[in-house]
Protein backbone atom coordinates (compact mmCIF):
# COMPACT_ATOMS: atom_id res chain seq x y z
CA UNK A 1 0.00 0.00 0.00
CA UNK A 2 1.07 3.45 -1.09
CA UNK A 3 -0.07 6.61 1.10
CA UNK A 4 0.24 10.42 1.75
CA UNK A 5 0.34 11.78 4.55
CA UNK A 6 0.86 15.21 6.38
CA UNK A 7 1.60 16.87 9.59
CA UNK A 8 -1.19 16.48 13.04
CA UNK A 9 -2.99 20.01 13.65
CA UNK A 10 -3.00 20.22 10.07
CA UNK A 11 -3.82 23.88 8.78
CA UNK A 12 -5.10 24.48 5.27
CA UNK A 13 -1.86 24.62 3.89
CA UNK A 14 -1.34 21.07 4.87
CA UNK A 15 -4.57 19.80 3.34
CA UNK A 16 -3.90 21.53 0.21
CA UNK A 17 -0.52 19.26 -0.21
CA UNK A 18 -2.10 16.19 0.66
CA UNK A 19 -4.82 16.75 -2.34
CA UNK A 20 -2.39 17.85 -4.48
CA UNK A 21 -0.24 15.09 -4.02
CA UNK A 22 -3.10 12.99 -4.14
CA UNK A 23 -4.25 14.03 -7.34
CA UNK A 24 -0.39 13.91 -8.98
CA UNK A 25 -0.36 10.10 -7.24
CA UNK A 26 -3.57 8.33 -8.13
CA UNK A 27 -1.90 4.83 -6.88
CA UNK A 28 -1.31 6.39 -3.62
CA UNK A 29 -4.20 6.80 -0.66
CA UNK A 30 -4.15 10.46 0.74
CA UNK A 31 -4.80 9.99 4.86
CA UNK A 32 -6.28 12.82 6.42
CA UNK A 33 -4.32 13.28 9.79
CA UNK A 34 -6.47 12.27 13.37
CA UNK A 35 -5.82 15.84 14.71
CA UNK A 36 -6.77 18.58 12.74
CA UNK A 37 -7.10 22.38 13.30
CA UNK A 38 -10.45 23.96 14.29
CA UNK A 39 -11.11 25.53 11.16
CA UNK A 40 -10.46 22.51 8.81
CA UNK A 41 -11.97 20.30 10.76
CA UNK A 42 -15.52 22.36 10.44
CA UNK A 43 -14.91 22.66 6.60
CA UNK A 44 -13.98 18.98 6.03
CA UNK A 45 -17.16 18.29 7.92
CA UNK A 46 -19.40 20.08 5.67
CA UNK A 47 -17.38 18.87 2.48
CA UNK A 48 -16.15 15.55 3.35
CA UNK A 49 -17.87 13.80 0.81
CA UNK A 50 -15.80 16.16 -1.78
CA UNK A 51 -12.45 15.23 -1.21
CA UNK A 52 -11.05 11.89 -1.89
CA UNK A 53 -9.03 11.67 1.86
CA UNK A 54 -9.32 8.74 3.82
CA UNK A 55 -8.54 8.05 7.38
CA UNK A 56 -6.57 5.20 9.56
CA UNK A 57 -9.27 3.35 10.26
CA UNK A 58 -10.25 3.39 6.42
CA UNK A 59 -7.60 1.41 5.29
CA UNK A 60 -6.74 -1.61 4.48
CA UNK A 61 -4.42 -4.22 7.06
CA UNK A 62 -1.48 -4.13 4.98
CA UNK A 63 2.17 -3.24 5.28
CA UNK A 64 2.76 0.40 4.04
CA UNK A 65 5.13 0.15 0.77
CA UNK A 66 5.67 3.57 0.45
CA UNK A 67 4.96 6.86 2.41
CA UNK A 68 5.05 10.49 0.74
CA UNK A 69 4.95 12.91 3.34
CA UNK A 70 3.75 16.43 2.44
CA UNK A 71 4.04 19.99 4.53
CA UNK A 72 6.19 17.74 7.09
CA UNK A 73 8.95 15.71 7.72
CA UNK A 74 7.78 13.89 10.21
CA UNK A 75 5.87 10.56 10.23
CA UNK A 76 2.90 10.00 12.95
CA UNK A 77 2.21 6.73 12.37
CA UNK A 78 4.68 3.78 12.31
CA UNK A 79 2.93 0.66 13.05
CA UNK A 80 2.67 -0.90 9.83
CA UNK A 81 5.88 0.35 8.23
CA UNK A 82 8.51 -2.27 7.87
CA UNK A 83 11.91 -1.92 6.98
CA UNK A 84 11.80 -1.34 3.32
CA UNK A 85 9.52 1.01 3.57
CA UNK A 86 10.41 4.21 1.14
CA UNK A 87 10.18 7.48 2.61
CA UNK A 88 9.73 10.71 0.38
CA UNK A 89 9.44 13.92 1.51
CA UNK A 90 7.71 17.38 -0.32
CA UNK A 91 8.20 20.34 1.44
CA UNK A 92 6.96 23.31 -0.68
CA UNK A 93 8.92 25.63 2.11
């Protein structure tokens, strides 16, 4: 499994990447991060259904082939990473 992921308290900014990324990496799965701030959290719950982010609990029990991390450099969520895991990083900065 190939995903996308961004930084926790993630701002507009941050949400922007990830769909951009998204859209340039159709094989990949965008995750939208558990913590987000106030403001995108009220906009993503009015227009969920329009964006094609998915979160941890929506995907599938696999190993994680590849990560692309966006707006960040850090990665939240480890668990199902192994070893050969690739690790790319986009910071527009």
């Amino acid at each position: 499994m190939k995903i996308i992921q961004t930084h926790e308290q993630a701002d507009f900014d941050a949400l922007a990447s990830l769909l951009a990324a998204g859209t340039l990496n159709p094989e990949s799965i965008a995750v939208r991060p558990k913590r987000m701030n106030r403001n995108v959290t009220a906009f993503l719950s009015e227009f969920n259904t329009d964006f094609p982010f998915k979160s941890w609990d929506d995907l599938p029990d696999e190993k994680i082939a590849s990560i692309l991390l966006v707006d960040t450099q850090t990665i939240h969520n480890t668990s199902r990473m192994a070893a050969e895991t690739v690790v790319s990083v986009i910071d527009h900065h």
